[in-house]
Protein backbone atom coordinates (compact mmCIF):
# COMPACT_ATOMS: atom_id res chain seq x y z
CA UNK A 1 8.70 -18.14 23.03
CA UNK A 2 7.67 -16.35 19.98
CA UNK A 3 6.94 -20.13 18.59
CA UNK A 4 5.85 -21.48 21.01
CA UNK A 5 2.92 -18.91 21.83
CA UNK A 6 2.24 -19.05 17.67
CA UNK A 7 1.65 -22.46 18.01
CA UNK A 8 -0.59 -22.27 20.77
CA UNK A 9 -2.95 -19.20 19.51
CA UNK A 10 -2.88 -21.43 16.15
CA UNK A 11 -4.32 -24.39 17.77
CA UNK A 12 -6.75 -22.69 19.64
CA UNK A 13 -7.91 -20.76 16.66
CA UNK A 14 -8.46 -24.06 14.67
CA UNK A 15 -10.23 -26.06 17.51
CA UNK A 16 -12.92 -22.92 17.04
CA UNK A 17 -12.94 -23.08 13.63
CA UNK A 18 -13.70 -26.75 13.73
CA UNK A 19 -16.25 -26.01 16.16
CA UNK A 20 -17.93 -23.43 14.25
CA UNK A 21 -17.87 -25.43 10.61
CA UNK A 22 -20.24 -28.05 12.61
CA UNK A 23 -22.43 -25.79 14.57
CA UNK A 24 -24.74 -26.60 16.01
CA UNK A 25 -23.11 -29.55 17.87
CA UNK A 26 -23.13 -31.09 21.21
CA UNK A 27 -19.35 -31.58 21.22
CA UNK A 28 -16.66 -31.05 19.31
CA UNK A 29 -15.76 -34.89 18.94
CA UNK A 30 -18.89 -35.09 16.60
CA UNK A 31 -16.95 -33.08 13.86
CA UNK A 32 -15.26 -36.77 13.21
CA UNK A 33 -16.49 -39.82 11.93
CA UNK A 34 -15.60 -43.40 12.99
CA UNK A 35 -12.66 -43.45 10.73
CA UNK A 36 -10.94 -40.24 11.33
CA UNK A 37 -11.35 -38.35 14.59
CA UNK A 38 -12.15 -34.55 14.72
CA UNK A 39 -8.19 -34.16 15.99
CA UNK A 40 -6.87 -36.25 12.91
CA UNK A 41 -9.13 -34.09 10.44
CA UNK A 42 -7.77 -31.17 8.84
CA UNK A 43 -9.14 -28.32 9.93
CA UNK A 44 -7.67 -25.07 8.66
CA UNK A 45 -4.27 -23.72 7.07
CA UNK A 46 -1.71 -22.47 8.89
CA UNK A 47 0.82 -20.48 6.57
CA UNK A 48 -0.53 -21.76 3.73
CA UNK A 49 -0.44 -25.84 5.19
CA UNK A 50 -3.32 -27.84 5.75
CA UNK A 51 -3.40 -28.74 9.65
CA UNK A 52 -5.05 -31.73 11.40
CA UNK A 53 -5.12 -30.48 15.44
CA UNK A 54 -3.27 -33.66 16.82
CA UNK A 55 -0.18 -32.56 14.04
CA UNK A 56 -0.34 -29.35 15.70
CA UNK A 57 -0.65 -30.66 19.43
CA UNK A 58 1.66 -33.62 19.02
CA UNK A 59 3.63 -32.76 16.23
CA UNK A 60 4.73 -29.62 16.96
CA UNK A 61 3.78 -28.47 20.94
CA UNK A 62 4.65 -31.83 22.84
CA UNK A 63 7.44 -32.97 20.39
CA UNK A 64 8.99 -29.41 19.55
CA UNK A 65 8.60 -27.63 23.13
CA UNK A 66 8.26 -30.21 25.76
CA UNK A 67 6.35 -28.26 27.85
CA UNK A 68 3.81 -29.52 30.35
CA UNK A 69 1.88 -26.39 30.77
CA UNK A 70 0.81 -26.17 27.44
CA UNK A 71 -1.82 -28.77 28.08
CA UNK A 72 -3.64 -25.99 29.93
CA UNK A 73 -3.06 -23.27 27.05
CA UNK A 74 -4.45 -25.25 24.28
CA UNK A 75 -8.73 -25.88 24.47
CA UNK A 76 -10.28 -28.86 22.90
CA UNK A 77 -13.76 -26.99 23.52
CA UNK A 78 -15.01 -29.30 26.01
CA UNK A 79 -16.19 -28.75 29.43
CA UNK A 80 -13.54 -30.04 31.11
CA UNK A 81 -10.79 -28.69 28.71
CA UNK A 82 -9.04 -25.33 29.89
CA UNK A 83 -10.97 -22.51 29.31
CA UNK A 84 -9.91 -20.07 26.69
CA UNK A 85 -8.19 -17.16 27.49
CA UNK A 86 -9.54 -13.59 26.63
CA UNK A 87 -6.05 -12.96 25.11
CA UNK A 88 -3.88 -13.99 23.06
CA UNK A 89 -0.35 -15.60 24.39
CA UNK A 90 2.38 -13.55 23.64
CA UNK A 91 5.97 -14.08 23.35
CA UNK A 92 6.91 -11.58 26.41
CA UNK A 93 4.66 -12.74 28.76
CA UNK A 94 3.98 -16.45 27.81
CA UNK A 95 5.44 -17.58 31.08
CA UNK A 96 2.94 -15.90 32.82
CA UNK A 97 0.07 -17.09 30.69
CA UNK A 98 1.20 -20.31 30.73
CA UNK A 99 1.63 -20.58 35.03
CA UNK A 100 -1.90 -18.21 34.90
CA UNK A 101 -3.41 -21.10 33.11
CA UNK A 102 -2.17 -23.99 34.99
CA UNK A 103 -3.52 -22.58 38.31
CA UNK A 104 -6.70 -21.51 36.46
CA UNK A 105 -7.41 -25.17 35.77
CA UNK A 106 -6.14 -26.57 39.08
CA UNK A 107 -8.31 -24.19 40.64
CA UNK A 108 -11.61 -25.44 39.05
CA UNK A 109 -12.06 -28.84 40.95
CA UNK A 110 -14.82 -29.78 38.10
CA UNK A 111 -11.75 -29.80 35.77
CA UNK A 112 -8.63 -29.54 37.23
CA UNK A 113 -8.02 -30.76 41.24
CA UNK A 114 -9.96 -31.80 43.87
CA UNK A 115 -7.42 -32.46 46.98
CA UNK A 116 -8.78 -35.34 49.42
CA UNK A 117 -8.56 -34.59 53.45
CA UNK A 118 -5.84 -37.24 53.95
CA UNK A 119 -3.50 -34.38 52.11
CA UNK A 120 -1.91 -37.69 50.29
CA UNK A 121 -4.79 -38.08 47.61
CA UNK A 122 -6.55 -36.15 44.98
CA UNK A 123 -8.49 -36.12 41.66
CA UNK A 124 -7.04 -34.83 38.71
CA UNK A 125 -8.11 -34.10 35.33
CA UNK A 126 -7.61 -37.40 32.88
CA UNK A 127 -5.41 -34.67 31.00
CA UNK A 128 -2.77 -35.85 33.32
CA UNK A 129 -3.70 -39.47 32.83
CA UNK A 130 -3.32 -39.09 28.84
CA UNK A 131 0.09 -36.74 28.99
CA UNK A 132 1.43 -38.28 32.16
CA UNK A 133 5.10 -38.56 30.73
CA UNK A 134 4.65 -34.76 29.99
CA UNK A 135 5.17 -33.88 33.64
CA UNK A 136 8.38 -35.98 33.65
CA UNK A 137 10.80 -32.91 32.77
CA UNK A 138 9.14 -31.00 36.29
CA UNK A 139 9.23 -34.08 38.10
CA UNK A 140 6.08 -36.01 37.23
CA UNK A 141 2.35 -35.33 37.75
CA UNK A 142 2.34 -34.76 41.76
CA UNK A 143 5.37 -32.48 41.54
CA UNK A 144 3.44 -30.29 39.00
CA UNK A 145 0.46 -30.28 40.60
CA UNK A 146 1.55 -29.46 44.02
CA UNK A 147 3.93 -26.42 42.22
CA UNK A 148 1.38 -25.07 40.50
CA UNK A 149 -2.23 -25.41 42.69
CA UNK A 150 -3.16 -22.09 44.69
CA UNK A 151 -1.16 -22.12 47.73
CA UNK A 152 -4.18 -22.93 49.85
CA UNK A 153 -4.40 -26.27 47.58
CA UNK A 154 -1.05 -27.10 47.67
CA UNK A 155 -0.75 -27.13 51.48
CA UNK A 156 -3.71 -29.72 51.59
CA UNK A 157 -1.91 -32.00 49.28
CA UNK A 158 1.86 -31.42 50.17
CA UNK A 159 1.83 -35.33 50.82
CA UNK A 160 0.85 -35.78 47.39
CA UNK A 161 2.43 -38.58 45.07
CA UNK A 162 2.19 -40.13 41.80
CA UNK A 163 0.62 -42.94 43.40
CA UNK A 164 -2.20 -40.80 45.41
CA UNK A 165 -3.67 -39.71 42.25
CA UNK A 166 -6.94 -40.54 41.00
CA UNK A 167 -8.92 -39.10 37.65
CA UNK A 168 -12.17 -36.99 37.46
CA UNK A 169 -14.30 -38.20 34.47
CA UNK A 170 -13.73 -36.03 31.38
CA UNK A 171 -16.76 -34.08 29.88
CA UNK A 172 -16.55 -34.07 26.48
């Protein structure tokens, strides 16, 4: 956990640093260029090594941890990224944080769900469209979502599936 919850406070310190070395900016994604991407683009030092976000988010937190709920921990500053949290994650309480900010983001239907009446349906972020296979290990996208919405949300969508998913545009 202690790792883990490094890992995550490092990446979320570096995708504000990138943010802040371009300011002013109308999103993050211009800090690239159209040969390297702001995520392949080294953008601090971590422990004395240069760090490009995607080797922190893919090379260490999906490959390392293989934890789903991390997609809601780390912030790409975006609109429709997970908010940041006021604190930082912490090795004793990281479970919480991390369930606190999967039902944070579920919550907000601009960014996370937005059940449909038929209680089969619903829109999800594209986060779950990019890192589908990320679910896998809690039983795939539906499973997680229905687990983790508010318990209001997760009775209107307890005939969720896989298939009944849909994908809210992304706001960079």
């Amino acid at each position: 956990n202690e790792r883990l919850a490094f890992w995550i406070n490092a990446y979320n310190l570096l995708a504000i640093k990138a943010v802040l070395d371009q300011y002013p900016v109308k999103s993050i994604k211009d800090g690239g260029s159209l040969l390297q991407s702001i995520w392949k683009k080294e953008v601090g030092t971590v422990a004395g090594k240069a760090y490009a976000l995607d080797d922190i988010e893919h090379g260490i937190l999906r490959k390392d941890f293989k934890e789903p709920r991390i997609h809601f921990a780390i912030v790409c500053a975006s609109l429709s990224c997970p908010d940041l949290r006021a604190e930082p994650y912490t090795a004793d309480r990281l479970d919480t944080q991390l369930d606190e900010a999967a039902w944070t983001f579920l919550a907000n239907p601009a960014k996370g769900l937005v059940p449909r009446p038929d209680g089969k349906t619903a829109k999800v972020s594209s986060i779950f469209k990019w890192f589908g296979d990320d679910f896998g290990v809690v039983g795939g996208v539906s499973t997680f979502v229905r687990t983790k919405a508010d318990p209001s949300a997760a009775a209107r969508i307890a005939g969720l599936t896989d298939a009944g998913l849909s994908y809210l545009e992304y706001d960079w």
